[in-house]
N, C-alpha and C. Protein backbone atom coordinates (compact mmCIF):
# COMPACT_ATOMS: atom_id res chain seq x y z
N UNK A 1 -22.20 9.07 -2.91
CA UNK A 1 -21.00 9.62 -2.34
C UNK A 1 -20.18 10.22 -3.45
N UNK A 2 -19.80 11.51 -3.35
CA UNK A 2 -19.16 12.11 -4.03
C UNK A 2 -17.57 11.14 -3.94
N UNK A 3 -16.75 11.87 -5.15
CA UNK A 3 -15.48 11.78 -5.25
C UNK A 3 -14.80 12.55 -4.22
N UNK A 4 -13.63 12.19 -3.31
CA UNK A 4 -13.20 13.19 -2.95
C UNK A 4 -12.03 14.10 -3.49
N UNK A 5 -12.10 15.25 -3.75
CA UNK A 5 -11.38 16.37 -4.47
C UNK A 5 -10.22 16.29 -3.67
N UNK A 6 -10.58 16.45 -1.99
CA UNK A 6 -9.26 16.85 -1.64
C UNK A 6 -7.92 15.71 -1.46
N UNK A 7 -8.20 14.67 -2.29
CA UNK A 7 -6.88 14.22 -2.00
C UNK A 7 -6.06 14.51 -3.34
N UNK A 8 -4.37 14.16 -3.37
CA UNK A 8 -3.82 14.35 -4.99
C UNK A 8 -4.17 13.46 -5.54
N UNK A 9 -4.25 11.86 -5.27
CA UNK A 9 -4.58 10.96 -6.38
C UNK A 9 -5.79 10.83 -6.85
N UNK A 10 -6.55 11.15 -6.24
CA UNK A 10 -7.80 11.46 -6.89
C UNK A 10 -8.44 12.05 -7.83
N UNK A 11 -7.62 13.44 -7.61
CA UNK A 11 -7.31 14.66 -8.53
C UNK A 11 -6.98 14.24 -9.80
N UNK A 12 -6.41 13.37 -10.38
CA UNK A 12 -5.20 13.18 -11.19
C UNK A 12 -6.58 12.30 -11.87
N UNK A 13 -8.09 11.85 -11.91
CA UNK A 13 -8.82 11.18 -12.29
C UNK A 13 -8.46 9.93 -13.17
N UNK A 14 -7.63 9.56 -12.71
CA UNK A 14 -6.83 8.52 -13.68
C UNK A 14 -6.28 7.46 -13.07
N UNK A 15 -5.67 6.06 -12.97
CA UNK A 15 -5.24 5.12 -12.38
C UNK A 15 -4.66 5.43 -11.70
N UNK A 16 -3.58 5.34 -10.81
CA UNK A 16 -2.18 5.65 -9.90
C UNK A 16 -1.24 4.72 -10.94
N UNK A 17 -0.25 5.68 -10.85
CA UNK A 17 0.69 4.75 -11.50
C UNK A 17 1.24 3.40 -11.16
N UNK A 18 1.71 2.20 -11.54
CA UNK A 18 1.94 1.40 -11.33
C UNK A 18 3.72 0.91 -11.15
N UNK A 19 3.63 0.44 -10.24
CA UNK A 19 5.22 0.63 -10.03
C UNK A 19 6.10 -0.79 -10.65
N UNK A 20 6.94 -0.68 -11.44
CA UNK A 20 7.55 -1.44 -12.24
C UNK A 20 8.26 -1.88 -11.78
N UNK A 21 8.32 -3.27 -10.87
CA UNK A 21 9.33 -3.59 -10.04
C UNK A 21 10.41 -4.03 -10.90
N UNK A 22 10.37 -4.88 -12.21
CA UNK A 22 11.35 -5.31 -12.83
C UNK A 22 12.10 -3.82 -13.36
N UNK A 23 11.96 -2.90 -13.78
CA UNK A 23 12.87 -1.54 -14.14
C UNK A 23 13.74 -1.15 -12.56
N UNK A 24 12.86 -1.15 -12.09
CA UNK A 24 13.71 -0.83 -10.67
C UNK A 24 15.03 -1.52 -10.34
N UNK A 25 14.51 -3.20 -10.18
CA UNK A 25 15.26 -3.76 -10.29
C UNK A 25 16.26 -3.78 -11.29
N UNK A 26 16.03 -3.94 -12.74
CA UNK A 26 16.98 -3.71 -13.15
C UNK A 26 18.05 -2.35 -12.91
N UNK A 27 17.64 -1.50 -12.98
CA UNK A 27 17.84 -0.07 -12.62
C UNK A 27 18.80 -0.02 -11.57
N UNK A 28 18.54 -0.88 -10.20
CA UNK A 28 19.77 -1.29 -9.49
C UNK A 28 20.41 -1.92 -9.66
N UNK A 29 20.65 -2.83 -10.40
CA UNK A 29 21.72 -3.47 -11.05
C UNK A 29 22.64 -2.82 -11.72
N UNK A 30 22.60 -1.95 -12.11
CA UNK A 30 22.95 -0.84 -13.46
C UNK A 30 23.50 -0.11 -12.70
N UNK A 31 22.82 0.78 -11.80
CA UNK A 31 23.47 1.45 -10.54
C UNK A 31 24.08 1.35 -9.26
N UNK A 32 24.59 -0.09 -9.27
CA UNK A 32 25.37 -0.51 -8.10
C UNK A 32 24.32 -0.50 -6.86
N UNK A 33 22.69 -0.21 -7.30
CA UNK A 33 22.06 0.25 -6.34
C UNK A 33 21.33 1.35 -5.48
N UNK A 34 21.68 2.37 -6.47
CA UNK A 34 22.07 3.66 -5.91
C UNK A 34 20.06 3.95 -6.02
N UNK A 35 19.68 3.28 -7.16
CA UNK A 35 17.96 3.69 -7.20
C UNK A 35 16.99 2.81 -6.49
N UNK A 36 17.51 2.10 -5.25
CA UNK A 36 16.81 1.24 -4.77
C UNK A 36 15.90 2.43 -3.57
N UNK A 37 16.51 3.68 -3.04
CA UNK A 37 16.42 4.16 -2.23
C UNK A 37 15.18 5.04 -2.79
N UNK A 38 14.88 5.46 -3.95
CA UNK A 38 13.72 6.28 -4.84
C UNK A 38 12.32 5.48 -5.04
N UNK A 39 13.26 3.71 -4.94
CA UNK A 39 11.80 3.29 -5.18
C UNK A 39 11.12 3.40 -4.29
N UNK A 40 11.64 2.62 -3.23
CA UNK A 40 11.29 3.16 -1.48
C UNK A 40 10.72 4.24 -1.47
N UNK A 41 11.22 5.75 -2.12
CA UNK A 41 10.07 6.77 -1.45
C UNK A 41 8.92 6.55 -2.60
N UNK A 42 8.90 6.13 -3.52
CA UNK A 42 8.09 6.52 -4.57
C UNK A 42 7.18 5.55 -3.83
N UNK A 43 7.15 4.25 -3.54
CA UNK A 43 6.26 2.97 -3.23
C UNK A 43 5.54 3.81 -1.57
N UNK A 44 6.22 4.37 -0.94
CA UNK A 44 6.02 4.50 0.30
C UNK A 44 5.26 6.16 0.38
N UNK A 45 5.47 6.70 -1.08
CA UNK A 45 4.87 8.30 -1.09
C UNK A 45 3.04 7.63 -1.73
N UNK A 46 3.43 7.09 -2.09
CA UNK A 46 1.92 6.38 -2.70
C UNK A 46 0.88 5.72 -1.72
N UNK A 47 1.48 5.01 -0.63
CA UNK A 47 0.87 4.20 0.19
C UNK A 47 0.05 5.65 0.99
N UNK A 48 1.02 6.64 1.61
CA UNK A 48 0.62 7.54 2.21
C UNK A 48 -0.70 8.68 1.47
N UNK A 49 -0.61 8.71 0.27
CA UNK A 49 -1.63 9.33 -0.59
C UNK A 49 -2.88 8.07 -0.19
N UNK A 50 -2.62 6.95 -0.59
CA UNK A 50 -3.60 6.21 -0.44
C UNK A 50 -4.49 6.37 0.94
N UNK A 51 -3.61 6.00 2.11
CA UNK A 51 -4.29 6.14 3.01
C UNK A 51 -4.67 7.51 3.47
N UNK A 52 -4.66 8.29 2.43
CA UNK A 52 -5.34 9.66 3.32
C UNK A 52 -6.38 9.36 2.56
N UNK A 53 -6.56 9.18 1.04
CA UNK A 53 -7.68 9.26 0.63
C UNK A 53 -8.77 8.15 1.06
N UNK A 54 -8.14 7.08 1.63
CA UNK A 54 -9.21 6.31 2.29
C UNK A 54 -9.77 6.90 3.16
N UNK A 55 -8.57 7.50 4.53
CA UNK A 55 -9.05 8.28 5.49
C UNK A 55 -10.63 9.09 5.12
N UNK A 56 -10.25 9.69 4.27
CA UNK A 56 -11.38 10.74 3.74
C UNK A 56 -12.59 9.72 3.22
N UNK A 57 -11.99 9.27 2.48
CA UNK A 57 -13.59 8.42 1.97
C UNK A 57 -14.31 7.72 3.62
N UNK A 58 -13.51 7.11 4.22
CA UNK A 58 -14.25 6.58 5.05
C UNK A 58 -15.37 7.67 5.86
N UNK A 59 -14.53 8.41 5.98
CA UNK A 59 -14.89 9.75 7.18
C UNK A 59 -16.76 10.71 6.02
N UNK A 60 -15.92 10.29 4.85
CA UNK A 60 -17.49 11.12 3.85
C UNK A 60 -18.67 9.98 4.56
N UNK A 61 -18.39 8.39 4.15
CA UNK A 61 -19.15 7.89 4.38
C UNK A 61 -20.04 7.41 5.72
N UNK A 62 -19.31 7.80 6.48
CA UNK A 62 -19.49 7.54 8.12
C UNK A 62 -20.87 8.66 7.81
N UNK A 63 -20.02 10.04 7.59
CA UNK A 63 -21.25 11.05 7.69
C UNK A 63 -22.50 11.19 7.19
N UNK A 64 -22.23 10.25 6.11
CA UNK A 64 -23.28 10.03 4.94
C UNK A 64 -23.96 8.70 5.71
N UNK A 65 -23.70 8.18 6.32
CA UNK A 65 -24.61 6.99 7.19
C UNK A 65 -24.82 7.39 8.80
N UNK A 66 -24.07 8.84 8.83
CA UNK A 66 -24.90 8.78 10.14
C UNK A 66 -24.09 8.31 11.67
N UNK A 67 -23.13 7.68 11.28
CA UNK A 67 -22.75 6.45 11.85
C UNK A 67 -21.03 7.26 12.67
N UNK A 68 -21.53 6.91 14.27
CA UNK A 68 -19.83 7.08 15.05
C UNK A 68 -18.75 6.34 14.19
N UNK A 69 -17.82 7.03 14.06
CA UNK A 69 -16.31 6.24 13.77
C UNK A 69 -15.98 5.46 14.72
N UNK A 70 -15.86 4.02 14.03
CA UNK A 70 -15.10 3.16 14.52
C UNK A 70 -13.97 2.89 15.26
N UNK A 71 -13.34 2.69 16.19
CA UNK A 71 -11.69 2.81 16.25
C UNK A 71 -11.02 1.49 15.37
N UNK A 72 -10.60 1.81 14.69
CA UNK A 72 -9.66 0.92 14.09
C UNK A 72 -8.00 1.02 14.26
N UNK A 73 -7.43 0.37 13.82
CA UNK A 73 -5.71 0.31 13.75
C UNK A 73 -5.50 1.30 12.73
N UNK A 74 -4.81 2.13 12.64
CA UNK A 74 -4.68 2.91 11.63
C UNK A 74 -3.17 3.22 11.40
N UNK A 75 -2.86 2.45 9.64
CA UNK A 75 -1.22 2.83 9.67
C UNK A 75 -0.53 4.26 9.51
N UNK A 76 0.18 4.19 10.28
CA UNK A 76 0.79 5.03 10.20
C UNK A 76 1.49 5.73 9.19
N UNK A 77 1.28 7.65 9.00
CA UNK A 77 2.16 8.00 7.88
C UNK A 77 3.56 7.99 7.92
N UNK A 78 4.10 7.21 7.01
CA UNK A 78 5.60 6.92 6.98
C UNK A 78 6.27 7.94 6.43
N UNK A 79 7.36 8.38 6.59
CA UNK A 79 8.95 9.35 6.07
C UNK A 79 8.75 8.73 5.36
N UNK A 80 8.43 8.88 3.91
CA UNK A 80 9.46 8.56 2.45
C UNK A 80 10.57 8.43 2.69
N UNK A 81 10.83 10.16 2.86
CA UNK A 81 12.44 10.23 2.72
C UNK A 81 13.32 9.16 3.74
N UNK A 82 12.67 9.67 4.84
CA UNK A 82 13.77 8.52 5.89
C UNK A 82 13.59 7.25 5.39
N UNK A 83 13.10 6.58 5.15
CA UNK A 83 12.46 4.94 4.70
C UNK A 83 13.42 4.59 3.33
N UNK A 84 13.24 5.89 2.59
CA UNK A 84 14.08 6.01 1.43
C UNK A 84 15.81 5.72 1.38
N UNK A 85 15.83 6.50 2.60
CA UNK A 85 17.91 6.54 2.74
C UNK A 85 18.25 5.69 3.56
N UNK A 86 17.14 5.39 4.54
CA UNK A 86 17.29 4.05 5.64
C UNK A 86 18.15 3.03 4.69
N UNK A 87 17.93 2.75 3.47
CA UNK A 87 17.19 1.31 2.38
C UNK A 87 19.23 1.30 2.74
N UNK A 88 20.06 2.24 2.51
CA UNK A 88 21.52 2.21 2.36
C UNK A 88 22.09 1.25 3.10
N UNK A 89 21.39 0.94 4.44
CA UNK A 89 21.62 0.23 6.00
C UNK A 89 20.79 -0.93 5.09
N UNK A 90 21.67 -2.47 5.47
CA UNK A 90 21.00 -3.48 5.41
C UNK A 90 19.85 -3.98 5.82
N UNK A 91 19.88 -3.74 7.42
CA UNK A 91 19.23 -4.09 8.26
C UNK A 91 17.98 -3.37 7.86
N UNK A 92 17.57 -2.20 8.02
CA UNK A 92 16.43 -1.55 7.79
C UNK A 92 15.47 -1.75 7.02
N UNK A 93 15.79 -2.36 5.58
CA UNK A 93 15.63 -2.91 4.72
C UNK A 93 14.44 -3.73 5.11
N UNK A 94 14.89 -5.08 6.34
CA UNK A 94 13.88 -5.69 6.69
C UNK A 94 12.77 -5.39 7.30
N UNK A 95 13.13 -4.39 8.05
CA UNK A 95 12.60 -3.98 8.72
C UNK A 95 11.21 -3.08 7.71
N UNK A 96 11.50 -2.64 6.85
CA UNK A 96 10.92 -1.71 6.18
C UNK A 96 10.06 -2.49 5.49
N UNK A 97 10.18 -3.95 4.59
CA UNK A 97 9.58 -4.70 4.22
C UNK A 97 9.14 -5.26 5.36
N UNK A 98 9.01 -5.73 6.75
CA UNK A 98 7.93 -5.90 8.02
C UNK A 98 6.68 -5.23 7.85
N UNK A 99 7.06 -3.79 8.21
CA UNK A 99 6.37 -3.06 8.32
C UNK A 99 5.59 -2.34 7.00
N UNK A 100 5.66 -2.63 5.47
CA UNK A 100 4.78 -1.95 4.84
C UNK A 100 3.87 -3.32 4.51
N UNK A 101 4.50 -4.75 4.74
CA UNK A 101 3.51 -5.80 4.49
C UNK A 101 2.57 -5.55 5.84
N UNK A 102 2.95 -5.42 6.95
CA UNK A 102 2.21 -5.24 8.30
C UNK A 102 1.14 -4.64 8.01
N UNK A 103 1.55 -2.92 7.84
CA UNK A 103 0.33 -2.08 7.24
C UNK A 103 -0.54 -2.20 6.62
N UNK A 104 -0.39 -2.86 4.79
CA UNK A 104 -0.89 -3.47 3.52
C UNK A 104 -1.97 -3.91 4.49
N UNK A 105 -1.84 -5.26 5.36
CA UNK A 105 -2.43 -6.06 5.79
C UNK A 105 -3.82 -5.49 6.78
N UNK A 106 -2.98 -4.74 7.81
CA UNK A 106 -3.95 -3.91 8.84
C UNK A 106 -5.12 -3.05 7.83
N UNK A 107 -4.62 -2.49 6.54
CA UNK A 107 -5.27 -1.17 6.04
C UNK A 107 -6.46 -2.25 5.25
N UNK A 108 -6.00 -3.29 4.85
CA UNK A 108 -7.09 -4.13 4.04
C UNK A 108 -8.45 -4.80 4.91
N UNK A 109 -7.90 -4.95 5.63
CA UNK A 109 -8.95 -5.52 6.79
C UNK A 109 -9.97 -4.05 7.50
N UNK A 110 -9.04 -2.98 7.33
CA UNK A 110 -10.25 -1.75 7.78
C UNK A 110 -11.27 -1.62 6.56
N UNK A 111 -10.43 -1.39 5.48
CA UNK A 111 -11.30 -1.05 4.34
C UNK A 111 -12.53 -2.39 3.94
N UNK A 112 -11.95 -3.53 4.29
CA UNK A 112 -12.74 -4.35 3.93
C UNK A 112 -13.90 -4.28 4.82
N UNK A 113 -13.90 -3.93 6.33
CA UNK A 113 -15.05 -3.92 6.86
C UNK A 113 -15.95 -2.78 6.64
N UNK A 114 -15.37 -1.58 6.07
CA UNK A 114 -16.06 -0.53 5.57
C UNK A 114 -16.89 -1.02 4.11
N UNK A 115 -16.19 -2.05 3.54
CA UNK A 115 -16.97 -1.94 2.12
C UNK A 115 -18.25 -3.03 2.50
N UNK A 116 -17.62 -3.80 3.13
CA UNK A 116 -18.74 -4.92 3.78
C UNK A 116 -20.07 -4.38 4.44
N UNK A 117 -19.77 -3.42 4.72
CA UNK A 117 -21.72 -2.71 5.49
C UNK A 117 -21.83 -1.82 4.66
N UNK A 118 -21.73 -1.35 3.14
CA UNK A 118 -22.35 -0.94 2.40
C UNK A 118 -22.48 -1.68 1.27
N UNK A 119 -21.68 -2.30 0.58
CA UNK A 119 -22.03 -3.79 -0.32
C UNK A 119 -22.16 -5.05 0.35
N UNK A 120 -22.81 -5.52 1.25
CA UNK A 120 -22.23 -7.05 2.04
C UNK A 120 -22.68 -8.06 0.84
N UNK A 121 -23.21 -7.55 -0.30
CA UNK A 121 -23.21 -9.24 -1.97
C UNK A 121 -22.15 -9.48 -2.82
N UNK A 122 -20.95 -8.03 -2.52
CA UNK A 122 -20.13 -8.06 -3.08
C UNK A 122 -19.15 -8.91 -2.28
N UNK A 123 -17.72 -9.86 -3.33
CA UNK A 123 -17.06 -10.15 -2.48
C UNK A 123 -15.66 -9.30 -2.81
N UNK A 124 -14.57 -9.52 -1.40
CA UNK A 124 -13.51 -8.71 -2.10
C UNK A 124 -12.05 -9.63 -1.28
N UNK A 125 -11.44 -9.01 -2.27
CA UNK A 125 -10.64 -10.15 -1.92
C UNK A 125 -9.56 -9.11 -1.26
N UNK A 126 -9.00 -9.87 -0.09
CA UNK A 126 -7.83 -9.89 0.69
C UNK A 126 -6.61 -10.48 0.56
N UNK A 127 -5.77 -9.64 0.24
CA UNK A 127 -4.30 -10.20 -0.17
C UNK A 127 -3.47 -11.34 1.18
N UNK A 128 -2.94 -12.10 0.78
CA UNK A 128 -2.17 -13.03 1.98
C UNK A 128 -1.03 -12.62 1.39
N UNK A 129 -0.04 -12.55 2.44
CA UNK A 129 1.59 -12.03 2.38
C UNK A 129 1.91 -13.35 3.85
N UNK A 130 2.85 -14.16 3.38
CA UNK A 130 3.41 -15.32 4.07
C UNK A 130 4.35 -14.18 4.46
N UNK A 131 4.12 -13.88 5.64
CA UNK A 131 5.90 -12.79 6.07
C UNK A 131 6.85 -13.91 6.75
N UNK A 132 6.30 -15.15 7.20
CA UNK A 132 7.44 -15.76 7.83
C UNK A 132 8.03 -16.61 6.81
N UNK A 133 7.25 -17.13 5.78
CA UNK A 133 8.00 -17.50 4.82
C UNK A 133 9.12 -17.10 3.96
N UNK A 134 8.49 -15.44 3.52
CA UNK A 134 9.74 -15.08 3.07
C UNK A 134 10.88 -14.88 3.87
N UNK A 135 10.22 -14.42 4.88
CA UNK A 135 11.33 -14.05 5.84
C UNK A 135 12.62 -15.23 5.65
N UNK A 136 12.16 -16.78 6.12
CA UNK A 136 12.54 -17.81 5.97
C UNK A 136 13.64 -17.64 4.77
N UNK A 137 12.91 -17.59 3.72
CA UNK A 137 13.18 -17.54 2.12
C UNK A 137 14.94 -16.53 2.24
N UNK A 138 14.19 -15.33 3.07
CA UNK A 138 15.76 -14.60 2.77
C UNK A 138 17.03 -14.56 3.98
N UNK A 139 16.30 -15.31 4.66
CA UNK A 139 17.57 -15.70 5.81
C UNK A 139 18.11 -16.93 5.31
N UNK A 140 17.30 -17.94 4.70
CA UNK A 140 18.45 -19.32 4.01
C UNK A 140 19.21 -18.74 2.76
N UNK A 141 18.70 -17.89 2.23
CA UNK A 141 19.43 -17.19 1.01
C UNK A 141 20.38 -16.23 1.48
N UNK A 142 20.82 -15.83 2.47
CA UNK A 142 21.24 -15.02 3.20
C UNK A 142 21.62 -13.75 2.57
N UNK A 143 20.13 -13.14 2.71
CA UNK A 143 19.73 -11.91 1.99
C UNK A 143 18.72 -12.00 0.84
N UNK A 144 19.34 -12.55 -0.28
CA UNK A 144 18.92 -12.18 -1.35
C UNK A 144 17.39 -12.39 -1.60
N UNK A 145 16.67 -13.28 -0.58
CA UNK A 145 14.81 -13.34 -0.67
C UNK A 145 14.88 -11.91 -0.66
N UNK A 146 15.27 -10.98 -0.07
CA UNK A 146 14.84 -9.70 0.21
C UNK A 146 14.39 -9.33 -0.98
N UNK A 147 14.48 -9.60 -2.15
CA UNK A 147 14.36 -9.47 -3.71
C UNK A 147 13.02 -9.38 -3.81
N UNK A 148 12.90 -10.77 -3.79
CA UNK A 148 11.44 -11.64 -3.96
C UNK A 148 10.31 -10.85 -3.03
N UNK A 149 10.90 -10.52 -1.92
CA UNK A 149 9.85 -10.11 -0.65
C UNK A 149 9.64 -8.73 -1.18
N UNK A 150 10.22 -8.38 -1.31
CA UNK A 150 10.45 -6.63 -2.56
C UNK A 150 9.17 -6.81 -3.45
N UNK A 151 9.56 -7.69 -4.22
CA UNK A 151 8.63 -8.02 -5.37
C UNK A 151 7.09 -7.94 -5.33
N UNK A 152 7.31 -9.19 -4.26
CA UNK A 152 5.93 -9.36 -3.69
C UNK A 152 4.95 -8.43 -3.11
N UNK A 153 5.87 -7.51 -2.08
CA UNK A 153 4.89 -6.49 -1.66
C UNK A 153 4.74 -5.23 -2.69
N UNK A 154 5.46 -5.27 -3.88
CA UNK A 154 5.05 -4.29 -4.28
C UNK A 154 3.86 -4.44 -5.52
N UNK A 155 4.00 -5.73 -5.83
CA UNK A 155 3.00 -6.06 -6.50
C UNK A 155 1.77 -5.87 -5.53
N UNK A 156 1.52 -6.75 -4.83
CA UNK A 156 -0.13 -6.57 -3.79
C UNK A 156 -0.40 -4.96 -3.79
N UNK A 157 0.88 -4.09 -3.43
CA UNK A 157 0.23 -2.59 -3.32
C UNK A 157 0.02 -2.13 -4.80
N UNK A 158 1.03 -2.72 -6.22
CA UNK A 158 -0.09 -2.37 -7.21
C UNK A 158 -1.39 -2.72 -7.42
N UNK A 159 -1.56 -4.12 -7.19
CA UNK A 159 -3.53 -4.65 -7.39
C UNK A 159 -4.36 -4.01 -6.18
N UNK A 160 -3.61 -3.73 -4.90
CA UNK A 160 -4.58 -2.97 -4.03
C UNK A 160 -4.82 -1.26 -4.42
N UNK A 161 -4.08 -0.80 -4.90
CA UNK A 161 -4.24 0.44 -5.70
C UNK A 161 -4.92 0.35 -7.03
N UNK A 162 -5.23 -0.67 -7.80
CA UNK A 162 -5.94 -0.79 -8.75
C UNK A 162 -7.12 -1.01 -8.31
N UNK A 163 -7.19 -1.70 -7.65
CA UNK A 163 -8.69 -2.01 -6.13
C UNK A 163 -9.37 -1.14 -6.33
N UNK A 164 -8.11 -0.05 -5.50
CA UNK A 164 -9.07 1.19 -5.20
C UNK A 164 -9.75 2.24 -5.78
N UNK A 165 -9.57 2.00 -7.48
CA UNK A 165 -9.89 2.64 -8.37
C UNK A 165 -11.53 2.19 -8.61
N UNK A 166 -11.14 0.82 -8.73
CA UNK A 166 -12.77 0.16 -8.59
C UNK A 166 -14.08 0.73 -7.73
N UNK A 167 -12.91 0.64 -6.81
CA UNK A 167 -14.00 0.62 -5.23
C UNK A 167 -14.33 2.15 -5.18
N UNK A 168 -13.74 2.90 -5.84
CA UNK A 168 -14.48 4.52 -5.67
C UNK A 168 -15.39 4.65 -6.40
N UNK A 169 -15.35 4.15 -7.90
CA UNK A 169 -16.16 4.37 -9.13
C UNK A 169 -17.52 3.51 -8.46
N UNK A 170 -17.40 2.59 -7.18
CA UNK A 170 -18.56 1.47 -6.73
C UNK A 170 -18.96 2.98 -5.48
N UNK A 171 -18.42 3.21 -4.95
CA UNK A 171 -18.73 4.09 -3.80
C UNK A 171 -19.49 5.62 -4.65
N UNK A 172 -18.79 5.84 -5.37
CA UNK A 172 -19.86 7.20 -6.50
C UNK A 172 -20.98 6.75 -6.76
N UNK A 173 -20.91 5.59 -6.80
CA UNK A 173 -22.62 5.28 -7.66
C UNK A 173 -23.36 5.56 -6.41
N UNK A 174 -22.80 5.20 -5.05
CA UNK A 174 -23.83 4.97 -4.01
C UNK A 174 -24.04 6.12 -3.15
């Protein structure tokens, strides 16, 4: 299986950048806040690159095996921007961390069954995100888990984007 050309991160033949949650964070501290809304599109412009280029890889490999597409759950492409200025509104906030751990979760379980019927000796690991815990975490803190839950999901989408660097260089060979 070839590389695919047509996505941008791909293009760029090089890691995806990694998103520095502690600069951010600090960064809003510094700014009353004002850069919490950039990380949001930057974290949420990445997810959307990602899932197209899965899109595509899956779709090369379907063709390359022959094989009907599956129906799967498929997340949805998110507004950066709106997701981005939403972040100003408290509320949304949660909402926004729901829904990109939701996705994370749905998109790992597609890809994993795609990698599973062409490596099934390999193992791969699946991220766990406790959403009711944190949730928990930032309603007794009243708010401030939102931090931690921040943290958390943005780390899993850096090691699942490092993943995916793996898993192409494993999919070229084949």
């Amino acid at each position: 299986m070839m590389r695919n050309d047509n996505c941008e991160e791909c293009q760029k033949k090089e890691k995806p950048e990694t998103i520095w949650f502690s600069m951010w964070f600090l960064s809003s501290i510094s700014s009353f806040g004002l850069t919490i809304p950039f990380m949001f599109f930057v974290l949420v412009e990445r997810i959307n690159r990602h899932l197209k280029w899965f899109s595509n890889m899956e779709k090369q490999a379907l063709q390359w095996t022959r094989e009907e597409r599956r129906e799967f759950i498929k997340p949805r492409r998110r507004s950066a921007l709106f997701w981005a200025f939403s972040t100003v509104f408290v509320v949304p906030v949660f909402l926004i961390m729901h829904l990109l751990t939701k996705d994370l979760l749905l998109h790992e379980k597609q890809e994993y069954a795609l990698l599973k019927r062409f490596y099934p000796e390999r193992t791969y690991k699946l991220h766990n995100i406790d959403e009711k815990r944190l949730l928990a975490l930032t309603l007794a803190t009243f708010g401030l888990g939102i931090i931690y839950w921040t943290y958390v999901v943005v780390n899993v989408y850096n090691n699942h984007f490092r993943d995916q660097w793996q898993i192409e260089e494993l999919l070229a060979k084949f």
